[in-house]
Protein backbone atom coordinates (compact mmCIF):
# COMPACT_ATOMS: atom_id res chain seq x y z
CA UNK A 1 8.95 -1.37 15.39
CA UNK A 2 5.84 -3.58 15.40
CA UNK A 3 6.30 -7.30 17.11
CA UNK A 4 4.15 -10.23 17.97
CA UNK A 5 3.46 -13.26 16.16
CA UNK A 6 1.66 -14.14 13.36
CA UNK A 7 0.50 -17.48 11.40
CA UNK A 8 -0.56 -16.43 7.85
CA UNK A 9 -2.26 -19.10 5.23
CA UNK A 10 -0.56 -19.11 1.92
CA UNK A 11 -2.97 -18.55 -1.01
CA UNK A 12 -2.86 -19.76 -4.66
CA UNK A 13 -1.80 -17.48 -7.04
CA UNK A 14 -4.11 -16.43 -9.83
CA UNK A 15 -3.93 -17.68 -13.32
CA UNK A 16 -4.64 -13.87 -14.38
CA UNK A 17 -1.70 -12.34 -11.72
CA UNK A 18 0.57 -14.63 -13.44
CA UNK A 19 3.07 -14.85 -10.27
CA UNK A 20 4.71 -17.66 -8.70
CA UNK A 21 4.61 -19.14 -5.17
CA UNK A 22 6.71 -17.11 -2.20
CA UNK A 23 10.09 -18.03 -2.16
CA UNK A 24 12.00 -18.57 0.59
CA UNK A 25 14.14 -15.56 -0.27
CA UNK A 26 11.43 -12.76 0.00
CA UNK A 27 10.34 -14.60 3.16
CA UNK A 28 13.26 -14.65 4.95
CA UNK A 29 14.00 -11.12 3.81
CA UNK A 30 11.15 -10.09 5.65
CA UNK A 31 12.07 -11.80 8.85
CA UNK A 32 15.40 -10.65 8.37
CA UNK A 33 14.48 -6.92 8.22
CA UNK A 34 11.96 -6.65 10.27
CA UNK A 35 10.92 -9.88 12.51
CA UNK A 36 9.85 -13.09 12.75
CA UNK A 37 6.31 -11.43 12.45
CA UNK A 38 6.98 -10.24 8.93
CA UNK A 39 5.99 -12.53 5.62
CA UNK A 40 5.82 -11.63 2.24
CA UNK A 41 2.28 -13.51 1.67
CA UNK A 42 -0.96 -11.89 2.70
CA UNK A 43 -4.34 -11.26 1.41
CA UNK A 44 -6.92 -10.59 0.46
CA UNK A 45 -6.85 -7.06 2.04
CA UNK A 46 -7.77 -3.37 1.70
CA UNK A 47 -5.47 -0.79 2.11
CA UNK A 48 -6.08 2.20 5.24
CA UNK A 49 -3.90 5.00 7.05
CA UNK A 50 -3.80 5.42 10.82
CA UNK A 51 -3.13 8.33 12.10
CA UNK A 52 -0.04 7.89 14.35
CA UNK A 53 -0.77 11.67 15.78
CA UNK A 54 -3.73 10.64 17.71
CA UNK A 55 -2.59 7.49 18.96
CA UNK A 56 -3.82 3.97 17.54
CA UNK A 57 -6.21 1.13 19.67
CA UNK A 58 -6.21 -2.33 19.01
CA UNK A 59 -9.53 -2.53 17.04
CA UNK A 60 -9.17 0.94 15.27
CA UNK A 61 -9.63 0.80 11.13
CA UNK A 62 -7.78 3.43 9.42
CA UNK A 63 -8.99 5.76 6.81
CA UNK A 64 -9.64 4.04 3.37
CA UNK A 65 -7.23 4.01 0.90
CA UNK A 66 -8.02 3.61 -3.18
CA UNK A 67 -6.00 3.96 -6.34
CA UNK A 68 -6.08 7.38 -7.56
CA UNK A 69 -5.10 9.75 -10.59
CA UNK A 70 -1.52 9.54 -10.08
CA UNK A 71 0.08 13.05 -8.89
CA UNK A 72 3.62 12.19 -10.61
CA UNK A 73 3.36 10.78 -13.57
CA UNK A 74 0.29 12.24 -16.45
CA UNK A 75 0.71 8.97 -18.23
CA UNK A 76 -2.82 7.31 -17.87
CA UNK A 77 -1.69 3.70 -16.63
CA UNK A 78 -0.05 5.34 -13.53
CA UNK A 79 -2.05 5.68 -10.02
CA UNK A 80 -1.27 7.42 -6.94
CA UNK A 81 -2.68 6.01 -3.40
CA UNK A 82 -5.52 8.75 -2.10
CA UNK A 83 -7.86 8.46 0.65
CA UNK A 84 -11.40 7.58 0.13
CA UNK A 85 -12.45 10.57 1.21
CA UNK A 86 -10.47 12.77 -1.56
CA UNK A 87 -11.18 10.04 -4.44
CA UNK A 88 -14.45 8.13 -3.42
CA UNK A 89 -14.23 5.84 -6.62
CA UNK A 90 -12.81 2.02 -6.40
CA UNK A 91 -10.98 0.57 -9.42
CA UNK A 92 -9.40 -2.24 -7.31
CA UNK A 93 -11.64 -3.30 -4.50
CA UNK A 94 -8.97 -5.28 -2.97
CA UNK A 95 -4.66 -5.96 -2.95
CA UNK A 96 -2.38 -8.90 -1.97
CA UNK A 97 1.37 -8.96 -1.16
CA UNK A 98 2.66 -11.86 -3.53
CA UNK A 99 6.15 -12.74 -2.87
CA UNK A 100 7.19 -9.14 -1.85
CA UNK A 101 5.04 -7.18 -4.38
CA UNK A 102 1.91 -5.54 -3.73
CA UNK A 103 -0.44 -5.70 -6.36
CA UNK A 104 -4.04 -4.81 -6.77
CA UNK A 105 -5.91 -7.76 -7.53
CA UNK A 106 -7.40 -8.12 -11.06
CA UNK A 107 -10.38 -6.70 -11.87
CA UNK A 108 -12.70 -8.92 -13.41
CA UNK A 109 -14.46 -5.98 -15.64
CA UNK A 110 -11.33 -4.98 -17.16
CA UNK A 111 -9.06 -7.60 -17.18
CA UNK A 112 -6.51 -4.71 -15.61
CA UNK A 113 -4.26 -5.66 -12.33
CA UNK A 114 -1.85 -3.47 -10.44
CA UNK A 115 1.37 -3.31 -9.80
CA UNK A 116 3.19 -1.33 -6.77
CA UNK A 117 6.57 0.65 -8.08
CA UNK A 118 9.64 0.77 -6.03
CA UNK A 119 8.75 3.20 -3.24
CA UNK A 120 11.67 6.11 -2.97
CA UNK A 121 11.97 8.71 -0.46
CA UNK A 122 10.03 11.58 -0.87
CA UNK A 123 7.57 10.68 -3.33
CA UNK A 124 3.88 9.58 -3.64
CA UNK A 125 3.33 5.75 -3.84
CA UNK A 126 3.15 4.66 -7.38
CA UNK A 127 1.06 1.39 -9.25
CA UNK A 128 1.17 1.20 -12.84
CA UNK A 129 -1.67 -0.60 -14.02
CA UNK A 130 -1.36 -3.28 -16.82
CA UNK A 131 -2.86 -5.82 -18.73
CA UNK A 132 -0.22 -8.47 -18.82
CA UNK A 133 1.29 -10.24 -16.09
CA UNK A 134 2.17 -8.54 -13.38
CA UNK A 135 5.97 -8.79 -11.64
CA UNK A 136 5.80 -6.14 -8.73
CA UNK A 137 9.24 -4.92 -7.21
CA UNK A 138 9.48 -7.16 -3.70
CA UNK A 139 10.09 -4.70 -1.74
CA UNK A 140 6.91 -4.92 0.97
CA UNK A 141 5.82 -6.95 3.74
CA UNK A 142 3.20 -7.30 5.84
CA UNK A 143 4.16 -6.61 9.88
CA UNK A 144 1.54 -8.00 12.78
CA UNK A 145 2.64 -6.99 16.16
CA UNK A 146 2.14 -4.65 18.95
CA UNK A 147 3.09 -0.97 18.47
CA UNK A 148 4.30 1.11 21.41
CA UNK A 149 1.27 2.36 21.27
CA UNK A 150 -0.26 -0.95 22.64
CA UNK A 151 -1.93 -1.94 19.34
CA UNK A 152 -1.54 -4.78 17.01
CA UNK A 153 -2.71 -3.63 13.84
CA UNK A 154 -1.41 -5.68 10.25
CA UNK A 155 0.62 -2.74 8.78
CA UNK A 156 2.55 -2.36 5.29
CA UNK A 157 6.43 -2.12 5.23
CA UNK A 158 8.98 -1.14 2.74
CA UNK A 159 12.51 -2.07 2.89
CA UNK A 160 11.77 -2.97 6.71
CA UNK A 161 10.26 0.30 7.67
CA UNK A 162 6.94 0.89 8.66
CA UNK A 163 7.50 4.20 10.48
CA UNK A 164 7.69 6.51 7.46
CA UNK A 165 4.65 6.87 5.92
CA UNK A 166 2.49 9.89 5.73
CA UNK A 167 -0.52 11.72 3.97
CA UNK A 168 -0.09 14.84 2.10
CA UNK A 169 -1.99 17.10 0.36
CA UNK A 170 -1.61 17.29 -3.21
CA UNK A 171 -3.36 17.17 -6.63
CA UNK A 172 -3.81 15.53 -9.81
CA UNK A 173 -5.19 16.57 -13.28
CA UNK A 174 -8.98 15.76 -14.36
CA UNK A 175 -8.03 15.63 -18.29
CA UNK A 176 -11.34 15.33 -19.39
CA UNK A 177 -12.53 18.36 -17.09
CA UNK A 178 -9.41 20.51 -17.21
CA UNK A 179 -9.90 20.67 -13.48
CA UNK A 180 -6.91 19.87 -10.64
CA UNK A 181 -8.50 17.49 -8.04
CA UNK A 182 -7.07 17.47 -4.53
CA UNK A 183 -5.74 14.52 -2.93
CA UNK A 184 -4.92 13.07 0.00
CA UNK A 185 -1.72 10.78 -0.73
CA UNK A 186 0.69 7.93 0.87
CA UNK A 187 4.02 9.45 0.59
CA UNK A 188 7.41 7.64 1.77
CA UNK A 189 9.60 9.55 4.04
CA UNK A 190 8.36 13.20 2.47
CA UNK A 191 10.43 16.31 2.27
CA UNK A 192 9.78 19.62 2.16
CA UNK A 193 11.78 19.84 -1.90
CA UNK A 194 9.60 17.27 -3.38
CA UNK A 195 9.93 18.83 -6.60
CA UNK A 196 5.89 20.05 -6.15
CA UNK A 197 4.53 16.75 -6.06
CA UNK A 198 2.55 17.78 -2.51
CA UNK A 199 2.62 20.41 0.43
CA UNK A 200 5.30 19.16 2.26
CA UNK A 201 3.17 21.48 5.81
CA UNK A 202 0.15 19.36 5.40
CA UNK A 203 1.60 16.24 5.91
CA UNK A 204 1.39 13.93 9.06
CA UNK A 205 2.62 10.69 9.97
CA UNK A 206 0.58 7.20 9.31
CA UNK A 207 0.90 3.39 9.26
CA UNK A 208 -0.20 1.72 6.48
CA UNK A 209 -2.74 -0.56 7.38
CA UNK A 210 -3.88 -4.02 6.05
CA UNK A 211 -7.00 -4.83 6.49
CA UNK A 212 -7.66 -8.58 5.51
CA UNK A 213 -11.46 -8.71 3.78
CA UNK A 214 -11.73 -12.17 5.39
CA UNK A 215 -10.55 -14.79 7.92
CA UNK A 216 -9.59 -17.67 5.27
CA UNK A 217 -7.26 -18.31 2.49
CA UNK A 218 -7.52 -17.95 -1.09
C-alpha cells in the first residue's frame, strides 16, 4: 500500500456542485482504511493510469483518462472512464474528491456535473451525469505515498484499495453512427465472467492517478 505524508488545502465547494464541507467521518474513514496519508478532499485534478507492469518513477504521468460512452449502461447520462487515446474528446476537463465522492467538476457550457457510482468488482467505472446537485457515493480517497516501487505518485482508492485497478479492452455504441467504438476502460478488480462488458485477456494492472492541475486551493 502507498505511505508518506501529505498536507492537502481544503477548497470551497461550488454553489453549482451543491455539496457540503468534508466531514470528519469520510476523513477519518480514509485514514482509517488506508493511512494517515489518505483524505477525502482533493482537487482540482485530472484523472491518468500507470501502468504497474512496467514499473512506476517518481515524476512519471500516467496515460490520460476522460469520460467516455459508457460500456454498461445505453442510457445516455451514463459514462464509462476510457483513455485519451481510445476517446480523444473532453466533456469534463477536470474532477475533485468532495467528501468521499468523485465528481467531475461542472461544466460551465452545459451546466452538467458528474457523479462517480459505487465501484463493484468486476465492472467498468461508472459517472452518471446530471443537472441537479450532485451527492456522489463516498467511497474514494486520494492516497500520497511511496509505492514499493519507490514512487510517490497521488493515486485514487476505493474502499481502501488502490491495488485493483486495471484497463481493459472493450466497446461502446456510436448511436448516431451505428458503429461500436473500442475503448480502453478503468475496471475494478476484473474477471474473466464479466457478463461481456470487456476482454477479460487484455487487461493489465494500473493505479489510478491524480494529477492536481495546480499547486493552490480552490
Amino acid at each position: 500500500m502507498l505511505a508518506a505524508s501529505i498536507l492537502v488545502a481544503l477548497f470551497a465547494a461550488s454553489s453549482a456542485l451543491a455539496i457540503p464541507a468534508a466531514s470528519a467521518s469520510n476523513k477519518d474513514r480514509c485514514q482509517a482504511s488506508v493511512g494517515t496519508n489518505a483524505v477525502a478532499d482533493f482537487g482540482p485534478f485530472t484523472l491518468a493510469a500507470l501502468n504497474k507492469t512496467i514499473g512506476v518513477t517518481s515524476n512519471q504521468t500516467g496515460e490520460a483518462l476522460q469520460l467516455s460512452p459508457s460500456v454498461a449502461n445505453s442510457t445516455g447520462q451514463y459514462r464509462s472512464l476510457a483513455t485519451n487515446a481510445t476517446y480523444p474528446y473532453v466533456e469534463f476537463p477536470t474532477f475533485r474528491l468532495v467528501d468521499g465522492g468523485l465528481i467531475g467538476v461542472n461544466n460551465a457550457s452545459t451546466g452538467l456535473g458528474a457523479e462517480a457510482d459505487n465501484v463493484r468488482e468486476s465492472y467498468p467505472f461508472s459517472f452518471e451525469v446530471l443537472h441537479t446537485a450532485l451527492n456522489p457515493d463516498p467511497v474514494f480517497c486520494a492516497v500520497v505515498g511511496t509505492s514499493p516501487a519507490g514512487s510517490n505518485p497521488t493515486v485514487l482508492a476505493v474502499h481502501g484499495d488502490t491495488e485493483h485497478f486495471s484497463l481493459c479492452r472493450s466497446h461502446a455504441v456510436n448511436v448516431d453512427a451505428g458503429t461500436d467504438v473500442p475503448l480502453d476502460v478503468v475496471v475494478y478488480r476484473p474477471r474473466a465472467n464479466n457478463h461481456g462488458l470487456y476482454n477479460f485477456r487484455s487487461c493489465y494492472s494500473v493505479y489510478v492517478q491524480l494529477v492536481p492541475t495546480n499547486t493552490t486551493a480552490a
